[in-house]
Protein backbone atom coordinates (compact mmCIF):
# COMPACT_ATOMS: atom_id res chain seq x y z
CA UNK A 1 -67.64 -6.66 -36.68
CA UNK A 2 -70.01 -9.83 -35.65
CA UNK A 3 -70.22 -10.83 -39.50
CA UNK A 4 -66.23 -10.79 -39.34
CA UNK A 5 -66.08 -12.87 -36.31
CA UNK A 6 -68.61 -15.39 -37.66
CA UNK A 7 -67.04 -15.60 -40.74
CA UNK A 8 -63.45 -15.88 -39.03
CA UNK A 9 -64.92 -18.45 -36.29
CA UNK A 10 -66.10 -20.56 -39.05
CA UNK A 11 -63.29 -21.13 -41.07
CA UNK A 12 -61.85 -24.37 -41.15
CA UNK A 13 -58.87 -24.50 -38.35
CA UNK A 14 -55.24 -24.45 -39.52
CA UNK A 15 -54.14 -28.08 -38.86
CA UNK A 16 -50.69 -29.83 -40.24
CA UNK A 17 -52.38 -29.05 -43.57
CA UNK A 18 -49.94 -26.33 -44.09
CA UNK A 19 -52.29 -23.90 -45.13
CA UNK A 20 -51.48 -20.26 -42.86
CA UNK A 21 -53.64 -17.48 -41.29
CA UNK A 22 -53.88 -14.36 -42.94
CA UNK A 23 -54.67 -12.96 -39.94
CA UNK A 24 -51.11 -12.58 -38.58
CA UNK A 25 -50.81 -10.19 -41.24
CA UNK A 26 -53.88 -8.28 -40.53
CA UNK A 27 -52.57 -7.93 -36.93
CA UNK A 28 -49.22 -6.52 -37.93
CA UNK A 29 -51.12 -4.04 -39.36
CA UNK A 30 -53.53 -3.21 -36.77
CA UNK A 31 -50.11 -2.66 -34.75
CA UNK A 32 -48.02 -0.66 -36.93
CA UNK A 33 -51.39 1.51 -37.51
CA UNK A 34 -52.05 1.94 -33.28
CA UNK A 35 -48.35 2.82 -33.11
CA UNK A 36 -48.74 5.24 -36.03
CA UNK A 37 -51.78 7.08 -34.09
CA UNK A 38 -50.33 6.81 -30.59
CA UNK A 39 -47.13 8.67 -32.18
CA UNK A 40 -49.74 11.21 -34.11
CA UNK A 41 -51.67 11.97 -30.70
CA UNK A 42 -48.37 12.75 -28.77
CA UNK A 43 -47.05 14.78 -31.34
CA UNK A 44 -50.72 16.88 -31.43
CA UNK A 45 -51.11 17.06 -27.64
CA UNK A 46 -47.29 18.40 -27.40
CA UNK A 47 -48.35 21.17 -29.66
CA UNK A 48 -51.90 21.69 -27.78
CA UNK A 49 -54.02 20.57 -30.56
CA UNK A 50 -56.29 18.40 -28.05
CA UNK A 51 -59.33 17.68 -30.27
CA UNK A 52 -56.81 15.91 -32.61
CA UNK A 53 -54.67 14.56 -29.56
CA UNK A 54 -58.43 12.90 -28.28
CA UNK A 55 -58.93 11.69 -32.03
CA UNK A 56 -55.61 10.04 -32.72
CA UNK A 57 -56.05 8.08 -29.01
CA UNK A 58 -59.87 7.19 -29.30
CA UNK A 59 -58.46 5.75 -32.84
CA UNK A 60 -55.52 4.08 -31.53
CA UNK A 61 -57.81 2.59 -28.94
CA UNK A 62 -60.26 1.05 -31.55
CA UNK A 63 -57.61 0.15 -33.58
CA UNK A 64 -55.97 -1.87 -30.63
CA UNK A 65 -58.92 -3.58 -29.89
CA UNK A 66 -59.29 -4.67 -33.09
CA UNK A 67 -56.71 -6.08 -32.96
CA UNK A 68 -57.20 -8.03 -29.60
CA UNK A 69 -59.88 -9.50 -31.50
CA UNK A 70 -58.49 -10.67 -34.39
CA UNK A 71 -55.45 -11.78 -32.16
CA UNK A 72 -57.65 -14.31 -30.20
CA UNK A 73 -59.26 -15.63 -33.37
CA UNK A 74 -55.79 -16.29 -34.85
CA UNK A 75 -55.31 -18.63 -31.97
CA UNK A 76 -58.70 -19.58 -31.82
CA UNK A 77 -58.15 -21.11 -35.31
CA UNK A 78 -54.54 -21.94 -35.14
CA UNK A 79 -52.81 -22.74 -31.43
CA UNK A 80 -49.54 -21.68 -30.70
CA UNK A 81 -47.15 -20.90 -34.09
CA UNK A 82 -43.95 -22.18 -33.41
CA UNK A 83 -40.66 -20.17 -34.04
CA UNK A 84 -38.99 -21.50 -37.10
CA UNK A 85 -36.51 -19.11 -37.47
CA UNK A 86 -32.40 -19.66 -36.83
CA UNK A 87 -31.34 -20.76 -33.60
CA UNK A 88 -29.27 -17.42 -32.69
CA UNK A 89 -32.23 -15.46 -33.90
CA UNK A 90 -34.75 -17.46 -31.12
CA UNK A 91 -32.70 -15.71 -28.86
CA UNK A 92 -33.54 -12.22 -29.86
CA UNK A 93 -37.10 -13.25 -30.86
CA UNK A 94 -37.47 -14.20 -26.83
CA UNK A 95 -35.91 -11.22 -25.47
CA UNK A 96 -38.84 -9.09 -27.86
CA UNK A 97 -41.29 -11.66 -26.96
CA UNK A 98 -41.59 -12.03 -23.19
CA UNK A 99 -41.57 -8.06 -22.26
CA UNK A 100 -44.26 -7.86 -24.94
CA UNK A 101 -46.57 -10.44 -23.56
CA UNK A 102 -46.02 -8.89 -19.98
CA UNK A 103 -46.27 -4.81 -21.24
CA UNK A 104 -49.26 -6.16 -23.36
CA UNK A 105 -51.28 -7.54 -20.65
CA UNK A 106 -50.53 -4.26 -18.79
CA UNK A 107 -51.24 -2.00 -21.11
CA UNK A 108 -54.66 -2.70 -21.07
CA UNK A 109 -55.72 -1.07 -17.60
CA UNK A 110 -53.42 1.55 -18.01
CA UNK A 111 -54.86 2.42 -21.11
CA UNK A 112 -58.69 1.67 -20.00
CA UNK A 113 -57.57 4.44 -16.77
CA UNK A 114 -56.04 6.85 -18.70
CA UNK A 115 -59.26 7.57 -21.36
CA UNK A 116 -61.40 6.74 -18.36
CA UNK A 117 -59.69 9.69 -16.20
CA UNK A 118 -59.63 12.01 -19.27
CA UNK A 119 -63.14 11.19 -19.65
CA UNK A 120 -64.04 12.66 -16.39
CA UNK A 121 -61.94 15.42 -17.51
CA UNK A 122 -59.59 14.53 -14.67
CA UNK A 123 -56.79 15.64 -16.98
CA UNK A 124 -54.03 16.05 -14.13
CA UNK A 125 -54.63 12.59 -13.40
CA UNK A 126 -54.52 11.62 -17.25
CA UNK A 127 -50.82 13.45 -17.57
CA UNK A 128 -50.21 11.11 -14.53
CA UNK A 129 -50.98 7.91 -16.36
CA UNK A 130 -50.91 8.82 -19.36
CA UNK A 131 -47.05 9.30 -18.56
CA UNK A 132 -46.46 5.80 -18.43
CA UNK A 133 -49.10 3.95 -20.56
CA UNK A 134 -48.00 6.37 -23.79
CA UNK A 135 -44.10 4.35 -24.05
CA UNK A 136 -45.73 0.98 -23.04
CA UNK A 137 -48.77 0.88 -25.29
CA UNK A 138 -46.45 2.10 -28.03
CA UNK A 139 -43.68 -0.54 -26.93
CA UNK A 140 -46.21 -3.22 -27.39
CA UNK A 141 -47.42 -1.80 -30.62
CA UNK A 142 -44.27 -1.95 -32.53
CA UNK A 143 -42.56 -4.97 -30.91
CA UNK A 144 -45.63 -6.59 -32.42
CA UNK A 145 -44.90 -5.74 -35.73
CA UNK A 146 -41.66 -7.29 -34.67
CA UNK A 147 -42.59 -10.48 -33.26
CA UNK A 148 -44.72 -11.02 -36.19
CA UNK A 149 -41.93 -10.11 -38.28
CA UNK A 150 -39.27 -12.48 -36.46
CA UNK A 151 -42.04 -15.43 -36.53
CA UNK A 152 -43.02 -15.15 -40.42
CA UNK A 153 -40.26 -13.77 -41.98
CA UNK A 154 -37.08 -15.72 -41.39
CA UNK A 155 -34.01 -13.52 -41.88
């Protein structure tokens, strides 16, 4: 992970060059792939198969990170991509976009607490959180794939 990060980092930055990221794409996939496992680990823990339910979320979790990461290089290299899309699709690209960045930055804790309180083996208090990180982690998963989709693939 450090070689990717100094091999990422030292890239030349995406300027007016028009040369593009290919990390955008590698992020979409990290998403789709966390919202892939976080569906997996409900469907196993619904039919009491907890070593694969703990699996699928420890993966999920990595997987998310990962994705963190190679979020913040993106716009370490690039700044800000501006939506290029039609005008009465900036519309519905906003209305994905804002509850994403707001369910993203909260899905963070609530994900750190819930494997943190099944950890401890706290597992009423997991159900508790768990409850409500499971739809917003997995919200923020796949309207990623869509916001990436809105802002690179112009319909």
């Amino acid at each position: 992970m450090i070689l990717l990060v100094a091999i990422v980092v030292g890239l030349p930055r995406q300027g007016t060059s028009g040369g593009r990221s290919w990390l955008p794409e590698v992020n979409a996939g990290l998403n789709a792939t966390a919202a892939i496992l976080l569906t997996a680990g409900y469907a196993c823990i619904r039919r009491r198969r907890v070593a694969a339910h703990r699996a699928c979320m420890v993966a999920a979790f990595v997987v998310s990170s990962a994705f963190l990461i190679t979020y913040l290089l993106h716009h370490a290299q690039v700044g800000s991509v501006r939506f290029e899309g039609p005008p009465w699709l900036h519309a519905v690209y906003l209305a994905l976009l804002v509850p994403h960045i707001v369910l993203a930055a909260a899905v963070v804790p609530l994900a750190l607490t819930a494997i943190h309180r099944a950890w401890r083996e706290d597992f009423s208090s997991h159900r508790r959180v768990a409850r409500v990180t499971f739809p917003v982690w997995l919200f923020v998963s796949v309207s990623g794939v869509l916001v990436y989709a809105l802002l690179y693939h112009h319909w």
